[in-house]
Protein backbone atom coordinates (compact mmCIF):
# COMPACT_ATOMS: atom_id res chain seq x y z
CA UNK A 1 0.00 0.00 0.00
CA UNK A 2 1.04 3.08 -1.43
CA UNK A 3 1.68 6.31 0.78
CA UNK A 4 -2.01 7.72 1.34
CA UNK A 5 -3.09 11.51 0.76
CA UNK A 6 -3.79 11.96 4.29
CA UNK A 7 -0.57 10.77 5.59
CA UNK A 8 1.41 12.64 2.95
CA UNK A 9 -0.15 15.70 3.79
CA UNK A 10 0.66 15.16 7.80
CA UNK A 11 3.96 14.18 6.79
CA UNK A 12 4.68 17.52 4.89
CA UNK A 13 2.93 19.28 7.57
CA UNK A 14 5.18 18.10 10.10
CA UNK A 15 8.33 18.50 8.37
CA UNK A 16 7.42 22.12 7.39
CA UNK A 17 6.93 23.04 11.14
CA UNK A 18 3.15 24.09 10.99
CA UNK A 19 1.54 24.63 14.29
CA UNK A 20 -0.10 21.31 15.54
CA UNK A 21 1.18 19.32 13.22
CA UNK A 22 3.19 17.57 15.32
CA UNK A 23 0.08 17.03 18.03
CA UNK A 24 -2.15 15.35 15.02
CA UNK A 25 0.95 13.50 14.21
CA UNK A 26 1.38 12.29 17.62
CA UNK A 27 -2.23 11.47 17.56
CA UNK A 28 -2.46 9.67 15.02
CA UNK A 29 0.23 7.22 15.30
CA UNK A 30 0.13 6.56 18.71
CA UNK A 31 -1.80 4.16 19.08
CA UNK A 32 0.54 2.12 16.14
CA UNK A 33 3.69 2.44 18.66
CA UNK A 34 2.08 1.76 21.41
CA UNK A 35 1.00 -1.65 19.70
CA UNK A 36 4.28 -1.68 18.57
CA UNK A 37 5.57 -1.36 21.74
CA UNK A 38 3.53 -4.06 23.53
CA UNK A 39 4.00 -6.49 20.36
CA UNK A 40 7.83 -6.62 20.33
CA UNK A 41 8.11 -7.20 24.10
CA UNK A 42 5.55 -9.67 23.62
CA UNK A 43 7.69 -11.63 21.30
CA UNK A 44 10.71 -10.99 23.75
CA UNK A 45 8.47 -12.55 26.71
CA UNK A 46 9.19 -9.54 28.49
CA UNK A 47 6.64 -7.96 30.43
CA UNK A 48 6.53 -4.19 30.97
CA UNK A 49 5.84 -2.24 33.79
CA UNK A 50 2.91 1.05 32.27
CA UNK A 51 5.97 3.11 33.31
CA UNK A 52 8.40 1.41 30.95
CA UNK A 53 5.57 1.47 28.08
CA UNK A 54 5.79 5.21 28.68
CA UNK A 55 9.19 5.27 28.59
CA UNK A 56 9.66 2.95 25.59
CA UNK A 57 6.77 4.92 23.90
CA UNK A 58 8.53 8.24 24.30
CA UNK A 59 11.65 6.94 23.33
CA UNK A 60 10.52 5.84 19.70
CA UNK A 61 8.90 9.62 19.54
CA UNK A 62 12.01 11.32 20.53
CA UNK A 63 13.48 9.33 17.37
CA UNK A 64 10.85 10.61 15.16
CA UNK A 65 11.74 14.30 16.16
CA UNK A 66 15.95 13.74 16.19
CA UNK A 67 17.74 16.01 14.49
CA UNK A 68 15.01 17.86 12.76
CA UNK A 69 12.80 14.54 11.52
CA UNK A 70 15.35 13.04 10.04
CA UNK A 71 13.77 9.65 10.36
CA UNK A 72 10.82 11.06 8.91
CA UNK A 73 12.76 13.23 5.92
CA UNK A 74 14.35 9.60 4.78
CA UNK A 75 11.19 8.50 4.11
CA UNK A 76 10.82 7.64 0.87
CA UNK A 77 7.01 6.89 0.04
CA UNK A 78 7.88 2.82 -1.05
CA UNK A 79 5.19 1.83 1.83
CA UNK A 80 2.47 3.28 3.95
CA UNK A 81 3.73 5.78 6.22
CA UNK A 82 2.49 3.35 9.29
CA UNK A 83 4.62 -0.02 7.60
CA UNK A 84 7.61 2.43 7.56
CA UNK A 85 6.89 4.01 11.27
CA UNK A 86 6.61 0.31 12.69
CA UNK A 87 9.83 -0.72 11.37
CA UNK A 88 11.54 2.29 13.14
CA UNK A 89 9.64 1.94 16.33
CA UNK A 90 10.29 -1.92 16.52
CA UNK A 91 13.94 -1.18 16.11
CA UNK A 92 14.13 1.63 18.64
CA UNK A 93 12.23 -0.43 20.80
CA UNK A 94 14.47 -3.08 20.66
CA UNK A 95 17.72 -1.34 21.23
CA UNK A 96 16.18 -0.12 24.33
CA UNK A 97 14.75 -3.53 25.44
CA UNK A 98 18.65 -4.73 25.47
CA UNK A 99 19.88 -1.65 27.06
CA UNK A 100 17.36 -2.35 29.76
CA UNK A 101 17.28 -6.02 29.92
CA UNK A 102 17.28 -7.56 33.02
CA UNK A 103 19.10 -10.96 33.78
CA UNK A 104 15.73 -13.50 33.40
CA UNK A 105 15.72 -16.59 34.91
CA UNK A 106 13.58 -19.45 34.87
CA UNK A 107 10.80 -18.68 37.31
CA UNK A 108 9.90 -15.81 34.46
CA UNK A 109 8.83 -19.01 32.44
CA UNK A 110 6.19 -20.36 34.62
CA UNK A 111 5.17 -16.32 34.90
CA UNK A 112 4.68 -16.59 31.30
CA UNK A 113 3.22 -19.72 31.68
CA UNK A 114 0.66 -19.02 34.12
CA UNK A 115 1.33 -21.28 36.83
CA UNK A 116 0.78 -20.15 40.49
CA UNK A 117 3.08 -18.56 42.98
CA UNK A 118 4.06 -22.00 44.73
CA UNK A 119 5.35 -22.94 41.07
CA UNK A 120 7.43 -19.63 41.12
CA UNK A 121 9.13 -19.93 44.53
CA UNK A 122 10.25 -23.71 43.80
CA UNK A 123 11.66 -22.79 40.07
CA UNK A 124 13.65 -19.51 41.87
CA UNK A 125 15.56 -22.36 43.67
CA UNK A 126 18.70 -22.94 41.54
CA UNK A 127 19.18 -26.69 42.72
CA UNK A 128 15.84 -27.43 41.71
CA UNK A 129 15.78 -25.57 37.83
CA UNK A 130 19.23 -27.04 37.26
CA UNK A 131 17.18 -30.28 38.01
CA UNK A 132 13.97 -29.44 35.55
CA UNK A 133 17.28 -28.77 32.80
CA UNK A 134 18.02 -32.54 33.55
CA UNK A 135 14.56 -33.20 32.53
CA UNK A 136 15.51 -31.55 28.92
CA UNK A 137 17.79 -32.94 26.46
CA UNK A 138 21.08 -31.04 26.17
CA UNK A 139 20.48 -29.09 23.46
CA UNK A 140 16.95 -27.83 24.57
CA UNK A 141 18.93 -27.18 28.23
CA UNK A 142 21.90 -25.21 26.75
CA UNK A 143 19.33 -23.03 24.86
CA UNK A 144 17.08 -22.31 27.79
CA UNK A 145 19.93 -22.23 29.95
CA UNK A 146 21.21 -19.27 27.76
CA UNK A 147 17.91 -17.12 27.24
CA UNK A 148 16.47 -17.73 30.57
CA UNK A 149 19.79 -17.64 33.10
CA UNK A 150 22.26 -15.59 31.22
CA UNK A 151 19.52 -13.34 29.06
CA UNK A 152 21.10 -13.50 25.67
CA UNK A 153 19.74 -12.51 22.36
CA UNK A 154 18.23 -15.02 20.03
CA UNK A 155 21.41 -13.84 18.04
CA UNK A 156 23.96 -14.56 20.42
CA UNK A 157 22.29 -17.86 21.36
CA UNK A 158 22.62 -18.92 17.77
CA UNK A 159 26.05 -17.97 17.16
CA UNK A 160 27.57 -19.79 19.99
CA UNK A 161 25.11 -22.76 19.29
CA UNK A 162 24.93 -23.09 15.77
CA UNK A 163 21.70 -23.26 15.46
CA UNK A 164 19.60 -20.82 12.93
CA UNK A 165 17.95 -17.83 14.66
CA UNK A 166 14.55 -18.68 13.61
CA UNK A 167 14.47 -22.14 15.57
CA UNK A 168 15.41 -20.73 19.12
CA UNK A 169 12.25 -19.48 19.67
CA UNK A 170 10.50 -23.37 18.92
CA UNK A 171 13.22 -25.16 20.66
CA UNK A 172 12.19 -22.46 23.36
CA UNK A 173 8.57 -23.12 23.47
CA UNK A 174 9.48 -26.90 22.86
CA UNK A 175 11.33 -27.07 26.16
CA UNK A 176 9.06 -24.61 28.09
CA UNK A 177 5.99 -27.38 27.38
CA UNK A 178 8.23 -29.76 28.69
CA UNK A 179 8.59 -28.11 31.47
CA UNK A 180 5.12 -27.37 31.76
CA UNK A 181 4.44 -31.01 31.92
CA UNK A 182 7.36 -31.50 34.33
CA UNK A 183 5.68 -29.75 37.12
CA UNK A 184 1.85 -30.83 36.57
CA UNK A 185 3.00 -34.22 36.81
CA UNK A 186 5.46 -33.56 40.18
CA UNK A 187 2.56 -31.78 41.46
């Protein structure tokens, strides 16, 4: 889809300083980052404080304005304006995600997973996730091991493992299932 007539005009608006631009701008797309926002720490199976939504949110808008809307001045019109804002956010997003990231560890899986508190205290015992990793084979351990205990990247994970960057998220959900099914039948 093609840049509409709407968003060109807000576009040119914006760039040529007109009062309120920059309000209907802000109004218009907010929503989008805010999606955006939620989406890609979603995928990242982090969960965000409404303060660091805020913060994140900001953030991608404070790109936007940079240097005189030079994010916005690049555009070129290939897309919609909101394909080509989403692809900005989600990378500004994510560069803050791992400046912020804190070291995960396992109990954040059964968070994800839903299970109850008694679930959480038991997995924040190291002894006792090093022994749900037993219950894994090595390969599904190392990986978990990696993204859950020592918070790398799907990137990093993959270049130390070998594996391609698009199967650690699988061999992720594989092994969380397992672990899933670990603890309803211990329980």
């Amino acid at each position: 889809m093609a840049l509409s007539a709407i968003d060109r005009k807000l576009l040119d608006s914006c760039l040529s300083g007109q009062n309120g631009a920059w309000e209907d701008f802000v109004d218009r797309f907010l929503g989008l980052v805010v999606h955006v926002v939620n989406h890609t720490a979603a995928t990242r199976s982090i969960q965000l404080a409404e303060e660091d939504r805020e913060d994140l949110t900001a953030e991608v808008f404070l790109t936007f304005l940079q240097d005189d809307f030079a994010v916005l001045r690049r555009f070129r019109g290939a897309s919609s304006l909101a394909t080509y804002l989403t692809v900005i956010a989600r990378r500004v997003i994510v560069r803050e995600l791992m400046k912020r990231k804190p070291t995960s560890s396992l109990a954040d899986v059964s968070n994800m997973a839903g299970e109850n508190a008694n679930v959480e205290q038991r997995l924040s015992n190291r002894d006792e996730v090093a022994q749900l990793l037993n219950g894994l084979n090595d390969h599904e351990a190392e990986v978990v091991r990696m993204y859950h205990l020592e918070g790398k990247t799907y990137h990093e994970i993959s270049s130390e493992v070998g594996m391609p960057e698009n199967s650690i998220g699988p061999t992720l959900s594989r092994a969380r299932e397992k672990l899933r099914r670990a603890e309803a039948d211990a329980t």
